[in-house]
Protein backbone atom coordinates (compact mmCIF):
# COMPACT_ATOMS: atom_id res chain seq x y z
CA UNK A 1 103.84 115.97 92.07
CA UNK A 2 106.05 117.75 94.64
CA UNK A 3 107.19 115.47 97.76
CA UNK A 4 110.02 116.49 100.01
CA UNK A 5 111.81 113.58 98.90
CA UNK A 6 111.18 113.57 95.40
CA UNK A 7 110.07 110.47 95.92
CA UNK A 8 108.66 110.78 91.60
CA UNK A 9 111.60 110.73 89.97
CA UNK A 10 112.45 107.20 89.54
CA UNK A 11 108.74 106.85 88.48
CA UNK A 12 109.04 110.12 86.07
CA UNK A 13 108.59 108.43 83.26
CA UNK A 14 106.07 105.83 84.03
CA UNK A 15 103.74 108.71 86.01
CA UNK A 16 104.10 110.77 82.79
CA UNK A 17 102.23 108.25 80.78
CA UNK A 18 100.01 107.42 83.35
CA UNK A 19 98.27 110.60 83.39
CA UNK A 20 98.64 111.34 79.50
CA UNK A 21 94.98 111.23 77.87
CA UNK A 22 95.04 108.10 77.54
CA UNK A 23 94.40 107.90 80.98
CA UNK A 24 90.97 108.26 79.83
CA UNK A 25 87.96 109.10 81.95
CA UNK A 26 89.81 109.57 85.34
CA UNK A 27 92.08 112.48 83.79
CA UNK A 28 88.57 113.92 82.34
CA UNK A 29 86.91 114.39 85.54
CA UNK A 30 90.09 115.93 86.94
CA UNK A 31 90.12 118.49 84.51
CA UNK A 32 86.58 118.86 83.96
CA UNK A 33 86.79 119.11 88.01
CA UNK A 34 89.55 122.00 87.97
CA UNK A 35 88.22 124.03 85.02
CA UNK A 36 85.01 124.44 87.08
CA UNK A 37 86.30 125.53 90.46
CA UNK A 38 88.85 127.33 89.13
CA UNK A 39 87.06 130.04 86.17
CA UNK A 40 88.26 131.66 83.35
CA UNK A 41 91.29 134.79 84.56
CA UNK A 42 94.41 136.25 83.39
CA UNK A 43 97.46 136.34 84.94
CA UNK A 44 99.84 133.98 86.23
CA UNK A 45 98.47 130.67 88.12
CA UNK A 46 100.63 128.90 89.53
CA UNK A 47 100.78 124.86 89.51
CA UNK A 48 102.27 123.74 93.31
CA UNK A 49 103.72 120.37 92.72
CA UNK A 50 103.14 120.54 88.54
CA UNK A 51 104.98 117.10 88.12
CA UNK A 52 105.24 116.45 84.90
CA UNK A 53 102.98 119.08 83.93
CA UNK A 54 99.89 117.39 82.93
CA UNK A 55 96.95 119.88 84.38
CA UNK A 56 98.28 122.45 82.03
CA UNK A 57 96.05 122.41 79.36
CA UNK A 58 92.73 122.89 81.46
CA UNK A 59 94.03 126.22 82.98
CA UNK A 60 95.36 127.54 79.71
CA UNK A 61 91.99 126.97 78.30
CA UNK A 62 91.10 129.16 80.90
CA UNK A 63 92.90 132.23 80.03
CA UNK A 64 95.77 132.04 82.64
CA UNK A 65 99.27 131.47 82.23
CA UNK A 66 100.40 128.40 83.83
CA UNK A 67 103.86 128.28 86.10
CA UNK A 68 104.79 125.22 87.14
CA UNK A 69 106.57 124.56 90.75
CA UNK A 70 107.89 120.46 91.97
CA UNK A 71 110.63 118.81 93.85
CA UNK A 72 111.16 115.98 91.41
CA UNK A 73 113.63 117.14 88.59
CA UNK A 74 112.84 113.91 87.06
CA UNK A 75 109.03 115.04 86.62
CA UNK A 76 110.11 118.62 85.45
CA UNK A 77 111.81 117.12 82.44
CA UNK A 78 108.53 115.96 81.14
CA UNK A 79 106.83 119.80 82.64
CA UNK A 80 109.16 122.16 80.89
CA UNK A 81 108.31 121.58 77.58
CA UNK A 82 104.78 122.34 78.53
CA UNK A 83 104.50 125.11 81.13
CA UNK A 84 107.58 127.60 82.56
CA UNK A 85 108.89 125.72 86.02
CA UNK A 86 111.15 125.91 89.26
CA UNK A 87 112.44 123.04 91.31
CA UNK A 88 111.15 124.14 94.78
CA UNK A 89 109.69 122.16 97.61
CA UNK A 90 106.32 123.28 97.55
CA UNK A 91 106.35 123.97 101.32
CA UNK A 92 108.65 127.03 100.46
CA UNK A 93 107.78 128.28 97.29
CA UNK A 94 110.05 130.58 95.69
CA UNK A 95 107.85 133.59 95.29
CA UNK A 96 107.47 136.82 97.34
CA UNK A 97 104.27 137.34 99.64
CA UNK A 98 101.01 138.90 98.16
CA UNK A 99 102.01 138.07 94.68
CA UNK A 100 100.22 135.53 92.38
CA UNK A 101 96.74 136.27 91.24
CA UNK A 102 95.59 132.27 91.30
CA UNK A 103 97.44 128.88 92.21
CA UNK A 104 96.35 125.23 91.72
CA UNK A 105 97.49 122.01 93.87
CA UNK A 106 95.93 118.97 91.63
CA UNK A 107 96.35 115.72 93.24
CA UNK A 108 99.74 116.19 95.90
CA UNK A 109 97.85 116.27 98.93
CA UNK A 110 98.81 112.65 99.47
CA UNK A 111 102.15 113.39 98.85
CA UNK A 112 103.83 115.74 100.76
CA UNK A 113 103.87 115.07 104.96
CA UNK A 114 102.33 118.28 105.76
CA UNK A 115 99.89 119.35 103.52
CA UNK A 116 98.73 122.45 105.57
CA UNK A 117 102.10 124.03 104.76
CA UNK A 118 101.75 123.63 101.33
CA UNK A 119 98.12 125.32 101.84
CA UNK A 120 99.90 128.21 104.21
CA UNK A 121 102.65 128.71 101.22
CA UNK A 122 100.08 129.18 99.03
CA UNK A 123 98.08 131.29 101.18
CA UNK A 124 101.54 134.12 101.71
CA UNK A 125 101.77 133.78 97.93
CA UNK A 126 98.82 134.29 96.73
CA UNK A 127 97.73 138.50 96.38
CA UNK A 128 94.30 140.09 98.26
CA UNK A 129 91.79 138.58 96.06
CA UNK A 130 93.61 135.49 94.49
CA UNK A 131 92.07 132.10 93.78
CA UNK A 132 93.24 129.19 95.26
CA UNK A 133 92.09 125.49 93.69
CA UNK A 134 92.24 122.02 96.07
CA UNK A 135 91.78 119.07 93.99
CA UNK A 136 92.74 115.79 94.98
CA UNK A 137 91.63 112.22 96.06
CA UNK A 138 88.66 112.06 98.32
CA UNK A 139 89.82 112.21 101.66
CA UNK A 140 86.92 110.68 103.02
CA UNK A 141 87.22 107.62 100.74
CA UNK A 142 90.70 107.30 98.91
CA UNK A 143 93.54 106.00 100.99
CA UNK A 144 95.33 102.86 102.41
CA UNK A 145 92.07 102.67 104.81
CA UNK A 146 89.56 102.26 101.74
CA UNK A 147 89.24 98.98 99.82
CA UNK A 148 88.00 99.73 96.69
CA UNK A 149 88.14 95.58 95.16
CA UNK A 150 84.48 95.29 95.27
CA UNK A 151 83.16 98.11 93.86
CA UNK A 152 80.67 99.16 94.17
CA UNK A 153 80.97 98.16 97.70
CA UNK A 154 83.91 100.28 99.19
CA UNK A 155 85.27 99.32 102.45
CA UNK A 156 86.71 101.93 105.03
CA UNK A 157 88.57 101.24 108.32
CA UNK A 158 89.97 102.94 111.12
CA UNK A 159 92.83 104.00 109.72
CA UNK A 160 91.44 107.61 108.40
CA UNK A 161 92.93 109.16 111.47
CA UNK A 162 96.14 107.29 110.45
CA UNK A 163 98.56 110.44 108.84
CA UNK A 164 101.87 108.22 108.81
CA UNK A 165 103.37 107.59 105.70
CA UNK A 166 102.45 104.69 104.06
CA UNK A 167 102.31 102.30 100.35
CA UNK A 168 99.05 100.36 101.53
CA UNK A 169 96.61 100.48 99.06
CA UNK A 170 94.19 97.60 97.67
CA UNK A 171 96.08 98.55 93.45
CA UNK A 172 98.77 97.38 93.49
CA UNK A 173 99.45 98.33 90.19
CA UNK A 174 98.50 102.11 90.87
CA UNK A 175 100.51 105.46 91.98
CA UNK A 176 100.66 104.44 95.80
CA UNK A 177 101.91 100.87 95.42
CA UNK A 178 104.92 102.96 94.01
CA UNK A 179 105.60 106.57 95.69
CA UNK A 180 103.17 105.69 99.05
CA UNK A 181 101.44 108.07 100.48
CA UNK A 182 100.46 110.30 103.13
CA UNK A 183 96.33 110.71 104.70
CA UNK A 184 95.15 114.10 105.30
CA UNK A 185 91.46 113.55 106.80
CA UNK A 186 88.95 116.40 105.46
CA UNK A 187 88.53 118.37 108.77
CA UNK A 188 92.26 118.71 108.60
CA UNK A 189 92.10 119.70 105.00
CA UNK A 190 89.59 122.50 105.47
CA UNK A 191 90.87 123.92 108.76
CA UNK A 192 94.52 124.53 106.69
CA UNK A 193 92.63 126.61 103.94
CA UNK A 194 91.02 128.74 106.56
CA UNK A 195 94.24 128.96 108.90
CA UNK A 196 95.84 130.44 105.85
CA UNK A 197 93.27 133.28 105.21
CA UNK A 198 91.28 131.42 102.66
CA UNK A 199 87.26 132.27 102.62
CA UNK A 200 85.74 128.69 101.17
CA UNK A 201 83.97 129.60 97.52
CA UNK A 202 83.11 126.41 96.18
CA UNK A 203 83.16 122.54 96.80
CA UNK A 204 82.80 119.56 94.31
CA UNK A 205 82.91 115.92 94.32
CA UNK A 206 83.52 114.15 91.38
CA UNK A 207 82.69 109.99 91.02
CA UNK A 208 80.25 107.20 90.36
CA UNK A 209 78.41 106.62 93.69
CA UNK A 210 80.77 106.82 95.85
CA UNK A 211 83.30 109.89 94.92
CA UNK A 212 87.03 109.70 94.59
CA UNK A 213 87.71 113.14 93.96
CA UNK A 214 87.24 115.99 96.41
CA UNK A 215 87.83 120.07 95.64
CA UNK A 216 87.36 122.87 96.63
CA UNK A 217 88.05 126.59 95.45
CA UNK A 218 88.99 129.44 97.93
CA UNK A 219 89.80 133.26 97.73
CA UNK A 220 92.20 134.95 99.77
CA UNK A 221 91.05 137.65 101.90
């Protein structure tokens, strides 16, 4: 996952197997998650923030040819042997404007300090007509202001509003305790997509009860 400070790469290794199949129903819904919003196509699609690549095979099903875009060189030595990739900051991705048919961002949006830039990149990149994919943790309820240790009873504080960086989080044994975290609250998140020329398609929520993923596909203008 792309961070300005490749903040992955001394987790590389560790993050790879944590989202390998074995990661078991959580990987599952992601991908069941991004094969809906995103839709069969041809064409290039481009991962922002690939990582180690493991959101490949869902879009190839698909019909598209997967590209893969991160910061962390650490991550892309896992990625290359699974999709075609670029170390770029995925704030200023290394493609020309009006270009790339569809583009994915699968869980970064915690990751990178501005998250609307990432959506504007995508938005110059993307060509009259391409598909854009959002998937990531719930806004609403994933972040260092939800405690999730008495499920099904999840508890969320004032901290929502709260977009500083920081490695609070109620797992310690999960992805934040390590790399931290930015919050991007959902009116924030939708307002970027339609700053950057995106018309809203389709939304899901994936989860038991209370959701933990959010997405969302859009279409460029």
């Amino acid at each position: 996952m792309g961070t300005t400070t490749a903040a992955y790469d001394a987790h590389a290794d560790w993050y790879n197997d944590f989202m390998s199949p074995a990661a078991g129903d959580y990987l599952r819904r992601v991908h069941n998650t991004l094969t809906d919003l995103l839709g069969p196509g041809d064409g290039s699609c481009l991962d922002v923030g690939c990582g180690t690549g493991a959101h490949v095979p869902p879009v190839a099903d698909l019909g598209w040819t997967p590209l893969g875009v991160d910061l962390s060189a650490g991550q892309l030595r896992h990625a290359m042997h699974r999709l075609p990739v670029a170390v770029a900051d995925a704030a200023r991705l290394p493609f020309a404007d009006n270009t790339l048919p569809a583009a994915v961002c699968v869980l970064i949006s915690t990751d990178v300090p501005d998250y609307g830039a990432v959506i504007a990149e995508v938005g110059r990149v993307l060509r009259p007509g391409g598909r854009f994919v959002h998937l990531g943790v719930h806004p609403c309820f994933v972040g260092a202001f939800a405690d999730w240790s008495d499920r099904p009873r999840v508890v969320v504080d004032e901290r929502y509003t709260d977009r500083s960086h920081t490695y609070d989080t109620w797992n310690p044994h999960g992805v934040r305790a390590r790399v931290g975290g930015w919050q991007i609250p959902l009116a924030d998140l939708l307002n970027a997509a339609t700053t950057a020329g995106l018309r809203l398609d389709r939304v899901a929520e994936s989860g038991t009860g209370i959701p933990d993923l959010f997405g969302f596909a859009a279409v460029k203008a």
